[in-house]
N, C-alpha and C. Protein backbone atom coordinates (compact mmCIF):
# COMPACT_ATOMS: atom_id res chain seq x y z
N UNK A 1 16.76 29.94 -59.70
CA UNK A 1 17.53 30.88 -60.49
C UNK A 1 17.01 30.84 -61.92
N UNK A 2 17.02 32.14 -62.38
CA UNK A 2 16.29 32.15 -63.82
C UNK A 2 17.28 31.53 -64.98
N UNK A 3 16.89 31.57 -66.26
CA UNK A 3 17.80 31.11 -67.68
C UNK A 3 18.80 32.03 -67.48
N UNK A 4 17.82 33.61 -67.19
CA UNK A 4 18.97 34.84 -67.61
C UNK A 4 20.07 35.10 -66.70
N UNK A 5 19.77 34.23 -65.65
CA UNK A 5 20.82 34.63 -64.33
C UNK A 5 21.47 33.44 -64.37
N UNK A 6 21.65 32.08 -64.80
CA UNK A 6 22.36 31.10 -64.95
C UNK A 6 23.40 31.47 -66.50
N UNK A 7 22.84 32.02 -67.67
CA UNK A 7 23.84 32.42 -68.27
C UNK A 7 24.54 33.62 -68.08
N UNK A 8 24.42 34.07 -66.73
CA UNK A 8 25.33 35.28 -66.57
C UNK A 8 26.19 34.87 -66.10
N UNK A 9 26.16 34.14 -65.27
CA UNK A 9 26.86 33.10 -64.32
C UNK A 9 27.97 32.62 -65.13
N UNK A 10 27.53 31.43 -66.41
CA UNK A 10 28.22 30.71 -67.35
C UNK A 10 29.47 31.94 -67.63
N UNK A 11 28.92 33.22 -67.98
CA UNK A 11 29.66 34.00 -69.06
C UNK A 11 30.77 34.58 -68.13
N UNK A 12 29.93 34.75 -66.80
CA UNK A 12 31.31 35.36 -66.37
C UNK A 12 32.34 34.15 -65.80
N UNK A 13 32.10 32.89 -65.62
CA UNK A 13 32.85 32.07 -65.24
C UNK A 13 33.80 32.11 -66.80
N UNK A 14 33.00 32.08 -67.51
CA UNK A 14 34.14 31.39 -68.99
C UNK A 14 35.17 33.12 -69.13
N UNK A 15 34.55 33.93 -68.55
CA UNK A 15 35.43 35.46 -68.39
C UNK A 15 36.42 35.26 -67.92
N UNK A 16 36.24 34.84 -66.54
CA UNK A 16 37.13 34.94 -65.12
C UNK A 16 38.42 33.66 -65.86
N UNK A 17 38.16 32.77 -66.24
CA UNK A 17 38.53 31.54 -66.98
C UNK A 17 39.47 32.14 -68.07
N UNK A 18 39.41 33.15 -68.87
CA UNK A 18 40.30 33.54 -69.94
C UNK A 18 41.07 34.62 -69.37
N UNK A 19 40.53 35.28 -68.09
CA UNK A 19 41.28 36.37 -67.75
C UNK A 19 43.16 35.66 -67.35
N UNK A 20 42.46 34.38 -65.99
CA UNK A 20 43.38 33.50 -65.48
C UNK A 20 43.94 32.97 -66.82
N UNK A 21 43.44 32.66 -68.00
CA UNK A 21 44.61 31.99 -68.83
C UNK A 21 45.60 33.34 -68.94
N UNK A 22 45.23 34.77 -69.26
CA UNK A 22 46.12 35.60 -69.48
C UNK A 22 47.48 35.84 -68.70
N UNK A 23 47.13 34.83 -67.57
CA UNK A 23 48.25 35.11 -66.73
C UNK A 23 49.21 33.91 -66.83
N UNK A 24 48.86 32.71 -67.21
CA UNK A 24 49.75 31.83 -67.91
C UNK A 24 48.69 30.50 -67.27
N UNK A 25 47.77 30.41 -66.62
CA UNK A 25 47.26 29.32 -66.04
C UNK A 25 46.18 28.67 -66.79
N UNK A 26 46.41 27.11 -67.04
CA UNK A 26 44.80 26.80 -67.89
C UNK A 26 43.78 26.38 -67.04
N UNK A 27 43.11 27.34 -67.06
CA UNK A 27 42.08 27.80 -66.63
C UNK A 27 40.82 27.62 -67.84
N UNK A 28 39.78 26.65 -66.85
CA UNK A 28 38.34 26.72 -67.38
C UNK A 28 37.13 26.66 -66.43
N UNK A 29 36.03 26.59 -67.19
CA UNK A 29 34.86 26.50 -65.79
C UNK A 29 34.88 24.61 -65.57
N UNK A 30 35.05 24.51 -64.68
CA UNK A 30 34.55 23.41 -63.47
C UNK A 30 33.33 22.48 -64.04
N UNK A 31 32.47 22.91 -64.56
CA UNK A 31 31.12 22.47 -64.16
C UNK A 31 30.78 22.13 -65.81
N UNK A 32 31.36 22.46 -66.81
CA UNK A 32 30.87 22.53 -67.70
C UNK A 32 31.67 20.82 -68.74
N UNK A 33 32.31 19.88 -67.61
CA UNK A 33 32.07 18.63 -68.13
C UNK A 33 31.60 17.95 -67.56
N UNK A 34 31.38 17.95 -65.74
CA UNK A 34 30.56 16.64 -64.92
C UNK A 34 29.27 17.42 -64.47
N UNK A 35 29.80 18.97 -64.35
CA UNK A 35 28.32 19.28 -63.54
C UNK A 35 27.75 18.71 -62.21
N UNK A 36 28.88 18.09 -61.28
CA UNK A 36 28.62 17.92 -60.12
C UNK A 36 28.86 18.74 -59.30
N UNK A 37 27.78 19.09 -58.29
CA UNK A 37 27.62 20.01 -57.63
C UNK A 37 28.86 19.91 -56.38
N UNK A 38 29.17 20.99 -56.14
CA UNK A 38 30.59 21.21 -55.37
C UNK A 38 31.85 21.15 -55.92
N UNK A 39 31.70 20.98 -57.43
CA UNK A 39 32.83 21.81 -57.94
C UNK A 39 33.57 22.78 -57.99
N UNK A 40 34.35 23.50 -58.10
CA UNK A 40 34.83 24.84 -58.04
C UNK A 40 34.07 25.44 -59.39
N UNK A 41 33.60 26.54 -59.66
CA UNK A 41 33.43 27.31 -60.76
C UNK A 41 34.00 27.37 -61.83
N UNK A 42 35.65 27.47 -61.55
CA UNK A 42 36.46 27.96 -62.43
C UNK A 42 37.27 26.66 -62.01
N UNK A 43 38.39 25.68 -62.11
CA UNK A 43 39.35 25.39 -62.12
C UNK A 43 40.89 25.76 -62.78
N UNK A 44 42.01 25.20 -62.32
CA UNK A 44 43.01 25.48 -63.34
C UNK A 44 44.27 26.19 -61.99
N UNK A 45 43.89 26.48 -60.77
CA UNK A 45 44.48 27.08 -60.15
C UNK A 45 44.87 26.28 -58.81
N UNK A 46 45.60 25.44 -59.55
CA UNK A 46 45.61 24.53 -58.17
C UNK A 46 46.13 25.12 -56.94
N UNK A 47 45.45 24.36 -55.90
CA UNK A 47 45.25 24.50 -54.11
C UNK A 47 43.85 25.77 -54.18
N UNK A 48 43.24 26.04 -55.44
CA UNK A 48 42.23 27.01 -54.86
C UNK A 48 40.76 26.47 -55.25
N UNK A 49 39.75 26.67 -54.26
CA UNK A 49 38.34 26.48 -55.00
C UNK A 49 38.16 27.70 -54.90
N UNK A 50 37.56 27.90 -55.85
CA UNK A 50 37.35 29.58 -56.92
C UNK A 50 35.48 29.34 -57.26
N UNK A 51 34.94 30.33 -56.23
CA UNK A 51 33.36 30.34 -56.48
C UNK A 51 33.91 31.65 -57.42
N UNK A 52 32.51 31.70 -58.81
CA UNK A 52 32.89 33.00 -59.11
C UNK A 52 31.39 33.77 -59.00
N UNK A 53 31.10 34.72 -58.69
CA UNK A 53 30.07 35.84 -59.05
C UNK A 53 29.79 36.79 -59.86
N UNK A 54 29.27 36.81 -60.33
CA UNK A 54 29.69 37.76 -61.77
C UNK A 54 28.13 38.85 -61.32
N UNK A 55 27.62 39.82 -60.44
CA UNK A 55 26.26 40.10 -60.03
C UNK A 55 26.53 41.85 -59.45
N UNK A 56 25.83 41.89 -59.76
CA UNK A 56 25.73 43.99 -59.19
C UNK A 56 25.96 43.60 -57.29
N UNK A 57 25.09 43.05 -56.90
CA UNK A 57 25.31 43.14 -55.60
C UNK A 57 25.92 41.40 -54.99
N UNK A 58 26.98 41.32 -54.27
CA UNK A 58 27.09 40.21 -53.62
C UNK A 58 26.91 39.97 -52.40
N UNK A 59 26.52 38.65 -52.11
CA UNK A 59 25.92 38.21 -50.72
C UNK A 59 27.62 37.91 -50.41
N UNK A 60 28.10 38.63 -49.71
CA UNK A 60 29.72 38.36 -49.77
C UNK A 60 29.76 37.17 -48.90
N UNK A 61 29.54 36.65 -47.51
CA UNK A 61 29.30 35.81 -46.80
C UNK A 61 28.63 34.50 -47.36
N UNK A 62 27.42 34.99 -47.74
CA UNK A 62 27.12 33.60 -48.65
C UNK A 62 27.61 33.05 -49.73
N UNK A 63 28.55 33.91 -50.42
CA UNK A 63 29.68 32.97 -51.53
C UNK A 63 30.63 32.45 -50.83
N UNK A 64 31.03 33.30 -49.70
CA UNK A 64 32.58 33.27 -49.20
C UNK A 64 31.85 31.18 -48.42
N UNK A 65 31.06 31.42 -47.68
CA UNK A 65 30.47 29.76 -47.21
C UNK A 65 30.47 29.15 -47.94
N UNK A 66 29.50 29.23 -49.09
CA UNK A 66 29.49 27.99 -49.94
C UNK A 66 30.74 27.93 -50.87
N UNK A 67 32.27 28.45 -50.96
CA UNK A 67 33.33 28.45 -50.75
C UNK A 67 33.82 27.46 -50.18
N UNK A 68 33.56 27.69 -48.65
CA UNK A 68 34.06 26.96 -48.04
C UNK A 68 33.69 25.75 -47.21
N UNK A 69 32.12 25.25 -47.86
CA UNK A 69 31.71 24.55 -47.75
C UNK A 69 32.01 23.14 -48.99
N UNK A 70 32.24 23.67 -50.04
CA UNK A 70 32.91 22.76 -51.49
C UNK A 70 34.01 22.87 -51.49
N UNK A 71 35.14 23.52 -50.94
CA UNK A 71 36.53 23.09 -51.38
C UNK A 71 36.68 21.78 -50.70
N UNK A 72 37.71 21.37 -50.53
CA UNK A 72 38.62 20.18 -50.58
C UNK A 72 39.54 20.25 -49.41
N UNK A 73 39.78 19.73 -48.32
CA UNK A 73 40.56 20.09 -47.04
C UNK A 73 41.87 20.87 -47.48
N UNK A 74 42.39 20.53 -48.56
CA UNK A 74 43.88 21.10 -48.87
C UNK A 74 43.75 22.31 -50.03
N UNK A 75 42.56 22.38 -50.18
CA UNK A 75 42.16 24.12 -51.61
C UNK A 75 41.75 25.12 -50.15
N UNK A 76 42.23 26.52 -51.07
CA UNK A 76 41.78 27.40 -49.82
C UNK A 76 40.79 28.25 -50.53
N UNK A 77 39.36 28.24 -49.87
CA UNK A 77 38.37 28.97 -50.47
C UNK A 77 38.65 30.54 -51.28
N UNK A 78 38.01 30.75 -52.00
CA UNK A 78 37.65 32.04 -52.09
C UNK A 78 37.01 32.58 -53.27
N UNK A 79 36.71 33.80 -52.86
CA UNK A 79 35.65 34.03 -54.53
C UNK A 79 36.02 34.74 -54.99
N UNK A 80 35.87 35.19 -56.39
CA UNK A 80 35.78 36.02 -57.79
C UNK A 80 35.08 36.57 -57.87
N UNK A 81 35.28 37.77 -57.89
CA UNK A 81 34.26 38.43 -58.00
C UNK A 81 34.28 39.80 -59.39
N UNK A 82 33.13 40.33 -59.50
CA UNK A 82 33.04 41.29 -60.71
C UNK A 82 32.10 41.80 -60.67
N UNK A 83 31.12 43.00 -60.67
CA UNK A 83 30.10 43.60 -60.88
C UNK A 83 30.42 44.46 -62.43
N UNK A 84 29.26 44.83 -63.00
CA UNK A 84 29.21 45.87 -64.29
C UNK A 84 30.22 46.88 -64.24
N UNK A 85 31.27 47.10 -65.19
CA UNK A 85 32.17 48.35 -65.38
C UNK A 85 32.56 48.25 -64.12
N UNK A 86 33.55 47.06 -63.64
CA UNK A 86 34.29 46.73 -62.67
C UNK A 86 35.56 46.51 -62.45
N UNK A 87 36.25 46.00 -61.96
CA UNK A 87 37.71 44.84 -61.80
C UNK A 87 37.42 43.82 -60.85
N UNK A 88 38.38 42.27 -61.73
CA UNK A 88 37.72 41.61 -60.79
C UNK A 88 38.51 41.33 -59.41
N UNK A 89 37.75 41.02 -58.00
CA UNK A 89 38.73 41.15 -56.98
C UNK A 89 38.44 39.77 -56.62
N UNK A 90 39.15 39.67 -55.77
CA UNK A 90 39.51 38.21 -55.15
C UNK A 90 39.21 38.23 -53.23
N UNK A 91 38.41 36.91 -53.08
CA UNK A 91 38.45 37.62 -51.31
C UNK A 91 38.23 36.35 -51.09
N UNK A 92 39.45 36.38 -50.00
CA UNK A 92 39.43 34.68 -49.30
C UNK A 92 39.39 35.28 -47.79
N UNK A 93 39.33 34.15 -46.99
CA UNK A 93 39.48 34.10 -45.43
C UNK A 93 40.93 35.00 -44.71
N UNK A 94 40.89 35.67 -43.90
CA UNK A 94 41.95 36.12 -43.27
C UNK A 94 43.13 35.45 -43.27
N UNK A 95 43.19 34.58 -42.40
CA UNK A 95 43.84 33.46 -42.33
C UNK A 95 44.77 32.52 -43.42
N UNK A 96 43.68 32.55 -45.06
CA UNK A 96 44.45 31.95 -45.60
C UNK A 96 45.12 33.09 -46.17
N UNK A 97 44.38 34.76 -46.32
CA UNK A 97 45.49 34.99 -47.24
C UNK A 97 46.55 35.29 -46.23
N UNK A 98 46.72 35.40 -44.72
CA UNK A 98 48.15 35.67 -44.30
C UNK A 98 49.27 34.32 -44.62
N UNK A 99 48.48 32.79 -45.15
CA UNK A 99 49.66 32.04 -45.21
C UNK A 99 50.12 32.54 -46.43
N UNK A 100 49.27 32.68 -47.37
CA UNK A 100 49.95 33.31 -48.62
C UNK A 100 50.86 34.39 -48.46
N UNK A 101 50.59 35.67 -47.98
CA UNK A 101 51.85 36.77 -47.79
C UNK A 101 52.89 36.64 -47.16
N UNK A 102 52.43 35.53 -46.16
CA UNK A 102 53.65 35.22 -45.68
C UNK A 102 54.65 34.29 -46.26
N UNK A 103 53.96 33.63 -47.45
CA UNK A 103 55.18 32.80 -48.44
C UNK A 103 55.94 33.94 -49.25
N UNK A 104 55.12 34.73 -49.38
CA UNK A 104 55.29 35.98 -50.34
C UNK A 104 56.34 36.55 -49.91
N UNK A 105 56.15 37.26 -48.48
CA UNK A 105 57.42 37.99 -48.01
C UNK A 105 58.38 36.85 -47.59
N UNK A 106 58.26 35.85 -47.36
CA UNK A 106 59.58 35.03 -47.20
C UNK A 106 60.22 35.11 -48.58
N UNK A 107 60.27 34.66 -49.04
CA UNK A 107 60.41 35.03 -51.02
C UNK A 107 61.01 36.25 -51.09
N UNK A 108 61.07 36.83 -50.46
CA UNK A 108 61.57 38.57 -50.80
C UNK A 108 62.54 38.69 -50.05
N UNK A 109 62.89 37.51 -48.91
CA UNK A 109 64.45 37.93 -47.87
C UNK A 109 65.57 37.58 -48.67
């Protein structure tokens, strides 16, 4: 990976990182005090490992793996995502997001 594609990386993690503080969570990048590999990208959101992508095109499968190859048995993968003049979306496994909606709509009876 080049300089210019590792600080795109940095910028949109420290992005994705201030967006999540906007929502009340402290949120930062992962990597930027041990730098051990299989960190989450972003931290601050506990139960999630958060790969982020910040790239015009994504290998959606190959983030969504190495996702779910670095979380933690009890974090539920998923990635961040953003391309140029975008929004950013979020995409985890089937599975986990039905446990999530389904806390969601229990919450709503």
């Amino acid at each position: 990976m080049g300089k210019m594609s590792r600080e795109k990386g940095k910028r949109g993690e420290r992005e994705l990182a201030s967006k999540l503080r906007e929502f009340g969570y402290n949120a930062r990048r992962g990597q930027q005090y041990c730098g051990v590999n299989g960190d989450a990208d972003v931290v601050g959101l506990p139960g999630m490992h958060i790969e982020v992508k910040r790239t015009e095109r994504l290998q959606l499968y190959d983030a969504l793996n190495q996702s779910k190859r670095d979380a933690k048995s009890y974090e539920i993968p998923c990635v961040m995502y953003r391309k140029n003049n975008s929004e950013w979306v979020t995409i985890l496994p089937l599975d986990r997001f039905m446990k999530i909606y389904g806390g969601w709509e229990a919450g709503r009876s």
